[in-house]
Protein backbone atom coordinates (compact mmCIF):
# COMPACT_ATOMS: atom_id res chain seq x y z
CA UNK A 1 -12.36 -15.92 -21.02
CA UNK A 2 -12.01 -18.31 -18.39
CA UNK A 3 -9.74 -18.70 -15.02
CA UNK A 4 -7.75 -22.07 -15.90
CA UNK A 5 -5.20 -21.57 -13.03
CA UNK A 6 -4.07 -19.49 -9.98
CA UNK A 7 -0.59 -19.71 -9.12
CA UNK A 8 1.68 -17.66 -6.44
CA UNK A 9 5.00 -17.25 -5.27
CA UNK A 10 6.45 -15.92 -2.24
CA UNK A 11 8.95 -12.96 -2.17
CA UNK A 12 12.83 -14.31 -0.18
CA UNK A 13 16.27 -12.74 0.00
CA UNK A 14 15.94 -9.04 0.11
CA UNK A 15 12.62 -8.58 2.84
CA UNK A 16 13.45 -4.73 3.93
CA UNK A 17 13.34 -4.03 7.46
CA UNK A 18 9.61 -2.56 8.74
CA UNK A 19 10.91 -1.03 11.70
CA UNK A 20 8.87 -3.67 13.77
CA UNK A 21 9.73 -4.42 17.21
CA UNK A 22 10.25 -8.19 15.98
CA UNK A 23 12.29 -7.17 12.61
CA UNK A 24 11.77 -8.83 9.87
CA UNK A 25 14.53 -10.49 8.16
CA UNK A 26 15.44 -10.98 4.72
CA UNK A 27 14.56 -14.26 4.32
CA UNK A 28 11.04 -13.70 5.80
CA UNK A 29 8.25 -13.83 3.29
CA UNK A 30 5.73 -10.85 3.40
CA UNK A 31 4.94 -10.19 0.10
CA UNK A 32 3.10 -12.87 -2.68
CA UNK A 33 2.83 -12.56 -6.25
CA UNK A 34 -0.07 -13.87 -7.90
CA UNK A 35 -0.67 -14.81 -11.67
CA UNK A 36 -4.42 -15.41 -12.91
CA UNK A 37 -3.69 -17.56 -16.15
CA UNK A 38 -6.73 -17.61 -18.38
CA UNK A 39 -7.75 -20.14 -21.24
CA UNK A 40 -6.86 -17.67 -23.81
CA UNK A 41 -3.04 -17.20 -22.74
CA UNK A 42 -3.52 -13.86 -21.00
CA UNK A 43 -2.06 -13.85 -17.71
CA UNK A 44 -3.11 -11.12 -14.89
CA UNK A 45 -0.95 -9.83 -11.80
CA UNK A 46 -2.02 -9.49 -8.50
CA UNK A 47 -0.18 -9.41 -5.01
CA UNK A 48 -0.55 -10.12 -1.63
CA UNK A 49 0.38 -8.75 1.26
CA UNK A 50 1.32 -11.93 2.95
CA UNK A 51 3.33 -15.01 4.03
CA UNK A 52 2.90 -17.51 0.37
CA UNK A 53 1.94 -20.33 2.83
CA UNK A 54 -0.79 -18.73 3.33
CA UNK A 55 -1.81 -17.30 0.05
CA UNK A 56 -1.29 -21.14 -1.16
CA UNK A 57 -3.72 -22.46 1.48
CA UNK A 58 -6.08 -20.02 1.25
CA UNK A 59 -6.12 -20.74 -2.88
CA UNK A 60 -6.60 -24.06 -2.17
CA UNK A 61 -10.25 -23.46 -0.07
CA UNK A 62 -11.18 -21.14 -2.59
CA UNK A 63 -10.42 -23.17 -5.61
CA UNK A 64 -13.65 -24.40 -6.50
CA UNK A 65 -15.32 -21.03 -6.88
CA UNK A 66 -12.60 -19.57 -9.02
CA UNK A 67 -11.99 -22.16 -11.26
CA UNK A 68 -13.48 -21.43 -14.58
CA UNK A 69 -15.03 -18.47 -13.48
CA UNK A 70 -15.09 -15.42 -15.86
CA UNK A 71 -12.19 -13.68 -15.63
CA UNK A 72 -13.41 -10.39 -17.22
CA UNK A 73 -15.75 -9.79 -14.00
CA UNK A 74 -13.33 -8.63 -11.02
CA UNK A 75 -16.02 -7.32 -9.20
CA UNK A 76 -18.28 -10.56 -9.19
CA UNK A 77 -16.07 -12.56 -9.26
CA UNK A 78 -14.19 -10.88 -5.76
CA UNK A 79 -17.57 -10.32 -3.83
CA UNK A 80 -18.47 -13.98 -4.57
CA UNK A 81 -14.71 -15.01 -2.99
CA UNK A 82 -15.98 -13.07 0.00
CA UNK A 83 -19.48 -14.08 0.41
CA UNK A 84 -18.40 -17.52 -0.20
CA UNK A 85 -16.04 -17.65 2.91
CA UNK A 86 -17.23 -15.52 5.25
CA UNK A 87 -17.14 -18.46 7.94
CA UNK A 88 -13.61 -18.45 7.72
CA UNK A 89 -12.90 -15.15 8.70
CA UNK A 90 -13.39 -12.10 7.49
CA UNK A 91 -10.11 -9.54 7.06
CA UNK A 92 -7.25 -12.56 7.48
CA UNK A 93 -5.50 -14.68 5.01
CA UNK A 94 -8.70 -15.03 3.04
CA UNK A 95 -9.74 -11.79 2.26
CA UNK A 96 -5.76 -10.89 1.59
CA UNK A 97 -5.52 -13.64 -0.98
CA UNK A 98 -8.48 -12.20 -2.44
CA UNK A 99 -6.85 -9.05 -2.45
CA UNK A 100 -4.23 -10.24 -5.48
CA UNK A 101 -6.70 -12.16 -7.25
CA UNK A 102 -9.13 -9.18 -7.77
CA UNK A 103 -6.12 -6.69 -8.56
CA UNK A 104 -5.46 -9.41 -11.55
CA UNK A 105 -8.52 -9.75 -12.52
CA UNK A 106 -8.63 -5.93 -13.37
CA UNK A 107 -5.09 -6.22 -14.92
CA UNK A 108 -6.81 -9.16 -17.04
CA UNK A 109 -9.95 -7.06 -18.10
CA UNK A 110 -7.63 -4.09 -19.11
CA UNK A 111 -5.67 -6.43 -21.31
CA UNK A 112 -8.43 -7.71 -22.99
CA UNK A 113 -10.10 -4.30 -23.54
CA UNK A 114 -7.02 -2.33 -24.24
CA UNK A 115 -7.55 -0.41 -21.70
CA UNK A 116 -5.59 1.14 -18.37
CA UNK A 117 -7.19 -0.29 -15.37
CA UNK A 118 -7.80 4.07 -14.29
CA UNK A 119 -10.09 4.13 -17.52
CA UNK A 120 -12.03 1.24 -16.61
CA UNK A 121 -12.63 2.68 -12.89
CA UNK A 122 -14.25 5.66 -14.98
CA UNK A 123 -11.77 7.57 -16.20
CA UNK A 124 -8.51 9.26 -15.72
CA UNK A 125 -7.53 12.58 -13.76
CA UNK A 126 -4.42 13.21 -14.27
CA UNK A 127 -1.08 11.13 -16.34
CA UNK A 128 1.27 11.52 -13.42
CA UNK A 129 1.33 11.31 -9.37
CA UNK A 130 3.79 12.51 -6.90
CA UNK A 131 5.49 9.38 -5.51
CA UNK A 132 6.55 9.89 -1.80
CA UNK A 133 9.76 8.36 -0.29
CA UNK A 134 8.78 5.62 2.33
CA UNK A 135 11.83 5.28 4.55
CA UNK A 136 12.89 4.23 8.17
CA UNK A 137 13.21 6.59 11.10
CA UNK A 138 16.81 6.50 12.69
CA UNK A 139 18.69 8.45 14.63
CA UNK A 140 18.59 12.08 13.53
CA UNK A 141 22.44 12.21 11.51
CA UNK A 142 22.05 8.69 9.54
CA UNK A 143 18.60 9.72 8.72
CA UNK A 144 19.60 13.08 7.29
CA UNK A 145 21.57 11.57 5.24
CA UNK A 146 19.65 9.48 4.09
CA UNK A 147 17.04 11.58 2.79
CA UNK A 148 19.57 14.08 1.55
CA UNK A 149 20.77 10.80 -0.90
CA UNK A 150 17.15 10.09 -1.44
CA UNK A 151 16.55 14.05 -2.11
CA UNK A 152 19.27 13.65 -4.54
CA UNK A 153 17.38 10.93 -7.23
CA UNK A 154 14.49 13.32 -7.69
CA UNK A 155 11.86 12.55 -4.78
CA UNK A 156 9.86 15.99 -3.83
CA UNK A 157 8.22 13.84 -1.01
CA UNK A 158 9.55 12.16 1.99
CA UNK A 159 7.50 9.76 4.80
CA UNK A 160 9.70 8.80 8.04
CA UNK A 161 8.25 6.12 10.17
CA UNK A 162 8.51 3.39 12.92
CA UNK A 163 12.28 3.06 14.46
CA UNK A 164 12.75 4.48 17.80
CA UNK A 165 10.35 7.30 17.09
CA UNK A 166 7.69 6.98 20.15
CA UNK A 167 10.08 4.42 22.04
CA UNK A 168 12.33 6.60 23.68
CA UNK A 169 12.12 10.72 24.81
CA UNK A 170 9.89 13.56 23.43
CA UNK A 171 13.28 14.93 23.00
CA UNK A 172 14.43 12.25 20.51
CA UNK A 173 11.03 12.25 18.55
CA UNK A 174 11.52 15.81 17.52
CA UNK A 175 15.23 15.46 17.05
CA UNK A 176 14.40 12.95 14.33
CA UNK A 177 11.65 15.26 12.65
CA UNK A 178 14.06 18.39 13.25
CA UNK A 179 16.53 17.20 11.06
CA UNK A 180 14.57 15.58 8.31
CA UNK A 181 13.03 18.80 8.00
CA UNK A 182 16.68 20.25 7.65
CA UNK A 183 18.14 17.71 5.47
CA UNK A 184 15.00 17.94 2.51
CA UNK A 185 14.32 21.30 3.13
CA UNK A 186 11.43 23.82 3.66
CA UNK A 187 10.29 23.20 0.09
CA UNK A 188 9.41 19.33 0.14
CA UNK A 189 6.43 17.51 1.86
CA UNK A 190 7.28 15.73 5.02
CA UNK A 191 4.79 13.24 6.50
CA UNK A 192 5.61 10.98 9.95
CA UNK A 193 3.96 7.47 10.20
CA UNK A 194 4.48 6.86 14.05
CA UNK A 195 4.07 2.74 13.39
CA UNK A 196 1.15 2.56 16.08
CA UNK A 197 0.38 -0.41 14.93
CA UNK A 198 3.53 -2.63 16.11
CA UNK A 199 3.01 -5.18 18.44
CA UNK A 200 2.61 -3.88 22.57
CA UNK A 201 2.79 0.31 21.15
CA UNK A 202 3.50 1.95 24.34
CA UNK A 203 2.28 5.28 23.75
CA UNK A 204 -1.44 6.62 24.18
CA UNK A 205 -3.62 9.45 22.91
CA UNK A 206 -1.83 12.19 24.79
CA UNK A 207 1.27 11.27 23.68
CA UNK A 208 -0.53 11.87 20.44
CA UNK A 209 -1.57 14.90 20.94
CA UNK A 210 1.61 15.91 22.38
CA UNK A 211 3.45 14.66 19.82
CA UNK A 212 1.08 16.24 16.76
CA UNK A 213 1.38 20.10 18.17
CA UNK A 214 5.12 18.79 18.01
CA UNK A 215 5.07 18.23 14.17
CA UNK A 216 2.85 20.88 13.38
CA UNK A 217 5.91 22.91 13.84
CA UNK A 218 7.96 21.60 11.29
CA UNK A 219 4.96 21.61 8.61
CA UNK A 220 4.08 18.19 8.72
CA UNK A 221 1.41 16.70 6.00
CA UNK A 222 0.12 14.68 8.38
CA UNK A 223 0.93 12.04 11.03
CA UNK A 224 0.49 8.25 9.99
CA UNK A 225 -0.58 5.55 12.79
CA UNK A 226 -0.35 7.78 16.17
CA UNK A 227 -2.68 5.95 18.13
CA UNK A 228 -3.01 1.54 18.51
CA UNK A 229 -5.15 0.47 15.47
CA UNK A 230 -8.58 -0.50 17.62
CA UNK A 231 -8.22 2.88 18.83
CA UNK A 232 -11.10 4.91 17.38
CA UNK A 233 -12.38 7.07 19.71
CA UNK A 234 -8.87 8.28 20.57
CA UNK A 235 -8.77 8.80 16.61
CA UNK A 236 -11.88 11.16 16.41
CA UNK A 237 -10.80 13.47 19.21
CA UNK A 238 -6.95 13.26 17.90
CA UNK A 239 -8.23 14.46 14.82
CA UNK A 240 -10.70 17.30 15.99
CA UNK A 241 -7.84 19.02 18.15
CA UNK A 242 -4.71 18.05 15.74
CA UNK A 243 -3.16 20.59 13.74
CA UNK A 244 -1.60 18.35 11.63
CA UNK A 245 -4.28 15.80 9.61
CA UNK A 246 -4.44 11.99 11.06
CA UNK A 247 -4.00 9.27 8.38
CA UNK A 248 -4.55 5.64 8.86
CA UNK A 249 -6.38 2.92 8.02
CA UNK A 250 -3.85 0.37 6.69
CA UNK A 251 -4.66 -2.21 8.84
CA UNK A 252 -8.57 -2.48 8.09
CA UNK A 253 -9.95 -5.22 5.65
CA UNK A 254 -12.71 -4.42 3.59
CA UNK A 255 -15.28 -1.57 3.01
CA UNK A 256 -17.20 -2.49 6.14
CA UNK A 257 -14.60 -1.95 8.40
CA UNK A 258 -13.75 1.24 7.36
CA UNK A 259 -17.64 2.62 7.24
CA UNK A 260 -17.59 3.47 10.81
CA UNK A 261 -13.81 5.28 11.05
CA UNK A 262 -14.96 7.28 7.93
CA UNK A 263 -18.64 7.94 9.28
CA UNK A 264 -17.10 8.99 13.19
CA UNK A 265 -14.53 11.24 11.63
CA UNK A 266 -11.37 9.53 12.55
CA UNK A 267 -9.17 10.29 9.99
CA UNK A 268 -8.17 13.25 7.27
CA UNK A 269 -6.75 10.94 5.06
CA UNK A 270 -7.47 7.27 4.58
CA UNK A 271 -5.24 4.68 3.40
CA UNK A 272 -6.15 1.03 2.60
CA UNK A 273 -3.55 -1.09 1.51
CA UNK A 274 -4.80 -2.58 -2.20
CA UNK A 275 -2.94 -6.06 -1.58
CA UNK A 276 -5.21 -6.94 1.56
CA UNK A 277 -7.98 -4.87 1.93
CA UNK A 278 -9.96 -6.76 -1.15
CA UNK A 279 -8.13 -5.43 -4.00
CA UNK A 280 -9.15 -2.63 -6.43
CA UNK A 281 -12.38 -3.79 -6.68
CA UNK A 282 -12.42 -2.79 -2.46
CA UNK A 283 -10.39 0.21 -2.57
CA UNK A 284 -11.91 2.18 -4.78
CA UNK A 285 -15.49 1.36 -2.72
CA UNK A 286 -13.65 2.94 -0.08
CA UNK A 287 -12.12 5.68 -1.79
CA UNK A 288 -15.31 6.92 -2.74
CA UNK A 289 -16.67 6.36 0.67
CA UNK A 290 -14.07 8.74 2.06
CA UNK A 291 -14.93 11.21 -0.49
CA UNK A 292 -18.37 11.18 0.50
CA UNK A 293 -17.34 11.30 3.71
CA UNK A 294 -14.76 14.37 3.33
CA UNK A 295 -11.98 12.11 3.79
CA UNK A 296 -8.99 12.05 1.14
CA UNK A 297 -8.17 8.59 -0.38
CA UNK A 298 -4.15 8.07 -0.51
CA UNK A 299 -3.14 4.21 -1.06
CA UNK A 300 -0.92 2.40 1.35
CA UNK A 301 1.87 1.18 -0.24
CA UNK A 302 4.48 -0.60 1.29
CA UNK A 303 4.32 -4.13 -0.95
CA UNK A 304 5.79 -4.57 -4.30
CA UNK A 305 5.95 -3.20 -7.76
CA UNK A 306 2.59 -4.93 -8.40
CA UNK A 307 1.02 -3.13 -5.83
CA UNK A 308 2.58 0.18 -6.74
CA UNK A 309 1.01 -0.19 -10.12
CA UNK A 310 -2.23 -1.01 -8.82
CA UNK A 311 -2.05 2.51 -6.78
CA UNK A 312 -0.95 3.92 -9.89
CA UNK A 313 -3.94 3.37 -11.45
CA UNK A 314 -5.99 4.08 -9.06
CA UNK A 315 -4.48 6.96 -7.93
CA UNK A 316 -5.26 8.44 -12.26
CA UNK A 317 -9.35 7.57 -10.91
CA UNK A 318 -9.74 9.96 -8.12
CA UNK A 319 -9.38 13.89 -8.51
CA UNK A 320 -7.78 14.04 -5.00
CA UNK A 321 -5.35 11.05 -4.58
CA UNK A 322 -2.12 13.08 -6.21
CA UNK A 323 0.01 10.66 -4.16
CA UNK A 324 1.31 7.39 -3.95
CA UNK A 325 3.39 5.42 -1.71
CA UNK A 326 7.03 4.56 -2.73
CA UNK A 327 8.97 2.08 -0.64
CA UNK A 328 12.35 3.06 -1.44
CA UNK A 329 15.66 0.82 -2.12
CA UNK A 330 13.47 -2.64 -2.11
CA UNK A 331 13.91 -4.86 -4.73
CA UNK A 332 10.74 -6.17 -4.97
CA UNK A 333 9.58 -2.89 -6.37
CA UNK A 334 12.73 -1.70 -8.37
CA UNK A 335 14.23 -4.81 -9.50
CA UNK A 336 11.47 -7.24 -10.65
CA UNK A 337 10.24 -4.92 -13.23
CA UNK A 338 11.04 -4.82 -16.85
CA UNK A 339 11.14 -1.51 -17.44
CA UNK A 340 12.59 0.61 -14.56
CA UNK A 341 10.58 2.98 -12.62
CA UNK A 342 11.50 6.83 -13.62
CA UNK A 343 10.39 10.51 -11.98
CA UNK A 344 10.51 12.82 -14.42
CA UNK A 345 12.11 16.75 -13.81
CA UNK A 346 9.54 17.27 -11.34
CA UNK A 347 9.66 14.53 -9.06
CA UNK A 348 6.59 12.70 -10.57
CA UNK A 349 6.16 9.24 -11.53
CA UNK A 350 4.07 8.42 -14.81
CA UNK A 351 0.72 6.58 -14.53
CA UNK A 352 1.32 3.46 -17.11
CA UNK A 353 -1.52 3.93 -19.86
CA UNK A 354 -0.85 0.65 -21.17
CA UNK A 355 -3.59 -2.16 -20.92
CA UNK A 356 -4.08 -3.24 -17.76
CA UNK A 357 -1.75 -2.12 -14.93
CA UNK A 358 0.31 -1.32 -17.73
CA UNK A 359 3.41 -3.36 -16.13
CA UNK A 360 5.53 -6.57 -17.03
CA UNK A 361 7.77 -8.20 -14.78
CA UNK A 362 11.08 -9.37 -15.30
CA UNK A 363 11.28 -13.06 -14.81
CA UNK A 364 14.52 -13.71 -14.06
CA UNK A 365 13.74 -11.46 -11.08
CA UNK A 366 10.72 -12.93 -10.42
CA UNK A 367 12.39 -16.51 -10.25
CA UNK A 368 15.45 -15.39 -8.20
CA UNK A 369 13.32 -13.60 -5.57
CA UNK A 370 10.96 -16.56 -5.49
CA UNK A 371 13.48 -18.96 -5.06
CA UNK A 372 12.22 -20.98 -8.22
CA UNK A 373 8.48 -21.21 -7.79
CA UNK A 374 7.00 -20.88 -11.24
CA UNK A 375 4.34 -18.18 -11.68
CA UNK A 376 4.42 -18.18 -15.03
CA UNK A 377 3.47 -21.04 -17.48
């Protein structure tokens, strides 16, 4: 089976807000579908956590080492992407575009095997995950609210991040926390994602540390970008003296960035994002880097329903990741999906165990969110 064509098509119309001191708006494309079309009719899904200008100009230099490569071999296929184009950069536009090629590549081999991508990464753990709630920090009343609606379509787990948290008074930081805690009670898991990585962060590692004895009073399950991104000596001695475990990672491209975060100790829980740090083939090096690093593996997640089923299935592969990332009230993951997403009685979401990433897009959706562009033949 052969790749005959790579096509993508940019996300418009309903961007959600990141919280980002320059907002995002929703016409602004951030998030790129990708279709692997084969010359046996199968079609995989990738996607990309980036502008489709890019993802169409970065196709277009890596073109000649796709085309009519096998499309049954993710993992060659992906590392000879990368060591092709190396000179261009490693960890931008490239190595993102990559990113939604391999994740279709592994949708394509677990079509034509009949397999669930999990099986194919050596086998599954467990048939459903505990999705958690990805939502924006506000002030303290709108947000409680908020999660008490959220609380109210099944969600067990709740992440609060970016907004004014860190941008105004200790007072207000804990104000925020204080009545999230309140509003999805004692009961639920509760993890803060400070956004450290925004452009010009103004807080450093004692505001950190401050702010992490801070949040280890209300019980949180850890706290998500405290410190600027290059930070990663702060990040070792945040995480020896925090209470609370550090996450991060998000930001990193590729296993060997990551080796020397893991290796110093820098984080309790890791989380690459499968849409740009290389794909599955990627993540799951690092996931089992982490693990042999005593790090747990929990996906970033805040891209599309293609990316959510990617974490899915990787999330089935390793005995420790029981969660996954949920960005709540986005179309892009609710609405371009054929079959609706559904947490059962418990607040979990079932792992697909369909071929592949065991998901089909609706492409009416597809089309109206991509404003037309074909990514299907």
């Amino acid at each position: 089976m052969k790749i005959r064509e790579i096509r993508c098509a940019g996300l418009r119309g309903a961007t959600p807000e990141g919280g980002w001191s320059n907002e995002l708006r929703p016409d602004d494309c951030v998030h790129t579908l990708i279709a692997v079309h084969t010359d046996e009719g199968l079609t995989g899904l990738g996607s990309v956590f980036t502008n489709d200008h890019l993802v169409r100009a970065a196709l277009s230099v890596i073109e000649p080492l796709y085309r009519g490569e096998n499309a049954l071999e993710p993992e060659r296929v992906s590392e000879k992407l990368h060591q092709h184009t190396f000179w261009l950069g490693r960890g931008g536009s490239i190595t993102h575009a990559i990113s939604g090629i391999d994740i279709a590549l592994w949708d394509l081999l677990g079509q034509a095997t009949g397999q669930p991508v999990g099986r194919l990464l050596g086998g599954r753990y467990r048939e459903r995950v505990r999705p958690y709630a990805s939502i924006l920090m506000q002030r303290p009343e709108p947000l409680a609210d908020h999660l008490r609606s959220i609380k109210a379509q099944g969600f067990r787990a709740f992440k609060i991040g970016w907004g004014p948290f860190g941008r105004g008074s200790h007072a207000l930081d804990e104000a925020i926390v204080r009545a999230a805690r309140e509003a999805i009670g004692s009961d639920a898991l509760l993890m803060v994602d400070a956004g450290a990585s925004d452009a010009f962060w103004p807080q450093n590692y004692k505001w950190a540390l401050r702010t992490a004895e801070m949040l280890a009073h209300y019980d949180v399950t850890w706290f998500e970008e405290a410190l600027h991104p290059d930070a990663l000596n702060d990040y070792i001695q945040l995480r020896q003296r925090s209470q609370v475990p550090i996450a991060g990672g998000e930001v990193l491209t590729r296993r060997q960035s990551f080796q020397p975060w893991l290796q110093g100790g820098a984080f309790d829980i890791v989380q690459p994002d499968v849409t740009k740090v290389g794909g599955i083939s990627e993540e799951r090096r690092i996931a089992w880097m982490a693990k042999e690093n005593g790090v747990r593996f929990i996906p970033h997640g805040w891209n599309t329903a293609v990316g959510l089923a990617a974490d899915l299935q990787l999330a089935s592969a390793f005995v420790d990741t029981d969660l996954v990332e949920y960005l709540t009230g986005s179309p892009f993951i609710d609405e371009i999906v054929a079959d609706s997403w559904k947490l059962d009685a418990d607040g979990m979401l079932p792992i697909p165990d369909a071929p592949g990433l065991g998901l089909k897009l609706d492409p009416d959706a597809v089309s109206k969110y991509a404003r037309g562009e074909q990514l299907f033949l």
